[in-house]
Protein backbone atom coordinates (compact mmCIF):
# COMPACT_ATOMS: atom_id res chain seq x y z
CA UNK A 1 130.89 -110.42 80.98
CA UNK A 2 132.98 -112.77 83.45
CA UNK A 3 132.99 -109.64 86.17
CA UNK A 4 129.63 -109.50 86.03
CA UNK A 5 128.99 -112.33 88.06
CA UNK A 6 131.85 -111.65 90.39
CA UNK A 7 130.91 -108.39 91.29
CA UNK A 8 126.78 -109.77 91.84
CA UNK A 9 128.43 -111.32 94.87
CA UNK A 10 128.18 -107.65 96.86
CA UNK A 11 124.06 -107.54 96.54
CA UNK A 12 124.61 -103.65 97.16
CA UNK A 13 126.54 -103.21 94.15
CA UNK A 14 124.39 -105.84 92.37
CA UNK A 15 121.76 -103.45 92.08
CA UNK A 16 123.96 -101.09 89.63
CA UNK A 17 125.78 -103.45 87.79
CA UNK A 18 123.09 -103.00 84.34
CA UNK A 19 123.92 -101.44 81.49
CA UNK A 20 126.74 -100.43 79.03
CA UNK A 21 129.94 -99.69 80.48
CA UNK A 22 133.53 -98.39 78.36
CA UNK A 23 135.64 -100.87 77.66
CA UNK A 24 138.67 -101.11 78.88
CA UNK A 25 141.37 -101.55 75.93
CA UNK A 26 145.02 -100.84 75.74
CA UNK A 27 146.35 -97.83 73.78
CA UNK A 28 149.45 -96.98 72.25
CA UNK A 29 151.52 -94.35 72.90
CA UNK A 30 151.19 -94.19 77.03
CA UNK A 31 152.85 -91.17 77.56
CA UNK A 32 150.50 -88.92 75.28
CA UNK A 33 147.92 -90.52 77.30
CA UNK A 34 149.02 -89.45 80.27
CA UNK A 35 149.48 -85.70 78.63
CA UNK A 36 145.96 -86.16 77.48
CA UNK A 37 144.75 -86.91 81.06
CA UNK A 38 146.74 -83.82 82.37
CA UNK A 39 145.28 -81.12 79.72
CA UNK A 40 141.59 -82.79 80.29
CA UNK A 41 141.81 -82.09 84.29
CA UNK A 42 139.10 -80.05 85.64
CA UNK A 43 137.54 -79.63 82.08
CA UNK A 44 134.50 -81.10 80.57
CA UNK A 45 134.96 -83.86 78.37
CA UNK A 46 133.96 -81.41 75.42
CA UNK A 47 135.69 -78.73 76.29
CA UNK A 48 139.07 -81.79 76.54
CA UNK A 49 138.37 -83.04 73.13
CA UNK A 50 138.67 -79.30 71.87
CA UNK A 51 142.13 -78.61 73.35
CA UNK A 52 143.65 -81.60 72.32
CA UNK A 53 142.58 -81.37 68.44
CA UNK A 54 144.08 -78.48 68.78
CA UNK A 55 147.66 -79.84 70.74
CA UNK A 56 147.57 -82.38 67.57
CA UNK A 57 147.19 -79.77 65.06
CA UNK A 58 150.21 -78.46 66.19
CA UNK A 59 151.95 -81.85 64.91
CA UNK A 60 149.91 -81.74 61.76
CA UNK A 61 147.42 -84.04 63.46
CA UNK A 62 150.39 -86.65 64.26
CA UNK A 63 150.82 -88.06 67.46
CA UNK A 64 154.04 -86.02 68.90
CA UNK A 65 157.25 -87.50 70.57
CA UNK A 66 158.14 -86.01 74.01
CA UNK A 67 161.06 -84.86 72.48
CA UNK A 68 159.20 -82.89 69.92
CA UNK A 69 156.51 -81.41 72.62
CA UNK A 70 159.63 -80.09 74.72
CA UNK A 71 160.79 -78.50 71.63
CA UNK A 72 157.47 -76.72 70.97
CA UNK A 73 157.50 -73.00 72.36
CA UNK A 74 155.94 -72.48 76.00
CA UNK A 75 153.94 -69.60 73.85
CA UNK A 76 152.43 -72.12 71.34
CA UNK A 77 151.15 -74.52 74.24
CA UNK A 78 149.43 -71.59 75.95
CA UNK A 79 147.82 -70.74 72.39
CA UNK A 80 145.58 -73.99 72.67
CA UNK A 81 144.00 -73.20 75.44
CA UNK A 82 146.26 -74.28 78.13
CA UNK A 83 147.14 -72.84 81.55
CA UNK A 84 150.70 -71.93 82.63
CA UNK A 85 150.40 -75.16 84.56
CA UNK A 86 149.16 -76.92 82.63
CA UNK A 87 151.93 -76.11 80.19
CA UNK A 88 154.40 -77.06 82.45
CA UNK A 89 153.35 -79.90 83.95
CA UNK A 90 153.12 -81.13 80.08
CA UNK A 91 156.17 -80.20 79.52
CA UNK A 92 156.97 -81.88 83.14
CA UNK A 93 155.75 -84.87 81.77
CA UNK A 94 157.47 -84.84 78.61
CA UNK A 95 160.83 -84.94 80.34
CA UNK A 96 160.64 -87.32 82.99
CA UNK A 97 159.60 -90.00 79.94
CA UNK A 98 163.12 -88.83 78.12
CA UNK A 99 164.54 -88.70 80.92
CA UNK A 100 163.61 -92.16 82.52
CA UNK A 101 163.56 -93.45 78.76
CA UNK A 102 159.48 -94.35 79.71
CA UNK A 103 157.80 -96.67 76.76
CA UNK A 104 154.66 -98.68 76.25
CA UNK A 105 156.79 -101.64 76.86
CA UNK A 106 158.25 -100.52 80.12
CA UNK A 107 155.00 -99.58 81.53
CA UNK A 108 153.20 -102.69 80.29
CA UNK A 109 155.94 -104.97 82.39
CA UNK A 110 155.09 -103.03 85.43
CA UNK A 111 152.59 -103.68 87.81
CA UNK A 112 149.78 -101.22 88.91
CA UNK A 113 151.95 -100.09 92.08
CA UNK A 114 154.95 -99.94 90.01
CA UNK A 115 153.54 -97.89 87.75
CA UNK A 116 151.99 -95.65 90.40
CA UNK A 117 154.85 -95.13 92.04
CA UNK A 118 156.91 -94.41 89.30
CA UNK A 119 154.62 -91.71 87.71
CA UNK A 120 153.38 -89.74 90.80
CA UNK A 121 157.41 -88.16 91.09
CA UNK A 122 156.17 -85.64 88.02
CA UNK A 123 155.04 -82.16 89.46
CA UNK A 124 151.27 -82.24 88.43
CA UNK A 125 150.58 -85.42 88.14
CA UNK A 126 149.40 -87.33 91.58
CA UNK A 127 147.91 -90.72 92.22
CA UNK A 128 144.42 -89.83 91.01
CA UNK A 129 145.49 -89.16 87.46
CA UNK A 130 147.95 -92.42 87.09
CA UNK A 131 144.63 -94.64 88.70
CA UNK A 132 142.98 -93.17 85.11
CA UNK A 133 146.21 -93.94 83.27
CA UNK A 134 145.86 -97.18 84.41
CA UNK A 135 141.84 -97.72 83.71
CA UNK A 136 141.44 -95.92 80.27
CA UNK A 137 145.01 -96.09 78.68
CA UNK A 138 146.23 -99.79 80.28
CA UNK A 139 143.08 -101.13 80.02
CA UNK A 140 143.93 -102.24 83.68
CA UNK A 141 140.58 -104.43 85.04
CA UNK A 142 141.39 -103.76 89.02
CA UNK A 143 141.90 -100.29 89.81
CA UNK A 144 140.40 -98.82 92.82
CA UNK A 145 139.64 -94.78 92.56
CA UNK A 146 139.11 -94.27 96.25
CA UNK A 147 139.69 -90.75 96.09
CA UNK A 148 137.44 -89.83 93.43
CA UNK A 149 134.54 -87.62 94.10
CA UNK A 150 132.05 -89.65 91.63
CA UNK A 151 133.24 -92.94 93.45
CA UNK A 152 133.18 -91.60 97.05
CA UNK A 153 129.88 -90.20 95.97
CA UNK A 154 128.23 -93.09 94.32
CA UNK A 155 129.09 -95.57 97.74
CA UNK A 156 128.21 -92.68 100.04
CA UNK A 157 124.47 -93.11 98.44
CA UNK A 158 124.86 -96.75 97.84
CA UNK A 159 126.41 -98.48 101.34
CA UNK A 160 124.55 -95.32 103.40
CA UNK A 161 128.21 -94.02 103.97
CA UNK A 162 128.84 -90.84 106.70
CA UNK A 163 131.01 -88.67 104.24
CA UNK A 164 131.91 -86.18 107.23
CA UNK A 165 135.25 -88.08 108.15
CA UNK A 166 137.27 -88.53 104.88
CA UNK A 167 139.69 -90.94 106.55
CA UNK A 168 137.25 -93.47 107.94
CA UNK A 169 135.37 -93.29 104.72
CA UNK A 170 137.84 -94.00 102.56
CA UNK A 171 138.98 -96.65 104.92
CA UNK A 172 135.44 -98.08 104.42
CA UNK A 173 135.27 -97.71 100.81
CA UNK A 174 138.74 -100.01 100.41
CA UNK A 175 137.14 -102.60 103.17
CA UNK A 176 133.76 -102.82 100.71
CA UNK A 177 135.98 -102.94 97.82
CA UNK A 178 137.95 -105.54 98.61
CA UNK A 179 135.86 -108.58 97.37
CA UNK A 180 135.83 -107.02 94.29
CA UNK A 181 139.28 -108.23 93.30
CA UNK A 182 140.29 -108.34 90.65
CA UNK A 183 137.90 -106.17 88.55
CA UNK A 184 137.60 -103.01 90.60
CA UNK A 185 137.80 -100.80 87.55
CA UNK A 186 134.83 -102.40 86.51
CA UNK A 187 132.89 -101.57 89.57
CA UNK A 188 134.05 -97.96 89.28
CA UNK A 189 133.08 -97.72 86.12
CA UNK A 190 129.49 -99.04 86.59
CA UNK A 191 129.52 -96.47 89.63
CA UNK A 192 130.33 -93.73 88.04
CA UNK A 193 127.54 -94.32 85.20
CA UNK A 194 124.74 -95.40 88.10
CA UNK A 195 125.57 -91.70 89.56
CA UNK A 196 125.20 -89.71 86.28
CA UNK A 197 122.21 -91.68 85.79
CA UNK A 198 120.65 -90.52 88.73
């Protein structure tokens, strides 16, 4: 792993860096991805997996269009499990891709910024989400969660962080993070799993 060594560099973060992390590939089909990400907010990964059998069973287990999930009754969405919400910010996200003609091939010309910028103007779907877009469905190696809980609370413990002001620790969590360029997500990633282990 070329990161690996990179990342040794911080001997803070050197100290976490063992182990099996996911692997960060591209997948088709972005903005089911990003509908997948929505649904799975707040929920267990379990409970995620569940739901979205179930919003595939509604396309006899086929991968469904945007056009084809704004065409599906409000009634059938809420069936599965979802919220009113959460129904509508699908359906949210559904249009804007029609509606600003959104492909795999757009999004994989854009950078990280771009892509950020261009996502966050759907209702219910804010920076967070699009920095796990970009991780998990881009396959994007230098993503920075700073507002993640798991992250913030992983380099609280790790870099003996004061968590009471939010803005000066996040301000020190992008400072620490910066010599991490350019595989971030990997760092996150090992974070997150050094936390669960705990």
């Amino acid at each position: 792993m070329e990161y690996v060594s990179h990342l040794q560099k911080d001997k803070q973060l050197a100290t976490v860096l063992s182990g099996e992390v996911h692997q960060l590939v591209l997948h088709k089909n972005i903005p089911l991805q990003l509908i997948s990400s929505i649904m799975s907010q707040q929920l267990s990964t379990k409970v995620a997996a569940v739901i979205f059998k179930r919003f595939l069973e509604i396309y006899n287990g086929e991968e469904p269009t945007p056009q084809q999930i704004l065409d599906t009754p409000f009634d059938t969405l809420r069936a599965i499990g979802l919220s009113n919400n959460k129904v509508n910010y699908i359906q949210n996200v559904a249009a804007f891709c029609l509606d600003h003609a959104i492909t795999d091939t757009k999004l994989l010309a854009m950078n990280n910024e771009e892509i950020i910028d261009l996502l966050v103007q759907i209702k219910g779907v804010g920076q967070w989400t699009v920095e796990m877009l970009l991780m998990f469905s881009l396959g994007r190696e230098d993503v920075f969660a700073v507002d993640d809980l798991g992250i913030q609370q992983a380099m609280q413990r790790l870099y003996q962080l004061d968590p009471t002001n939010k803005k000066l620790l996040k301000a020190k969590m992008l400072a620490l993070s910066e010599p991490w360029k350019p595989y971030r997500s990997y760092a996150c990633l090992h974070l997150w799993k050094w936390k669960d282990d705990k």
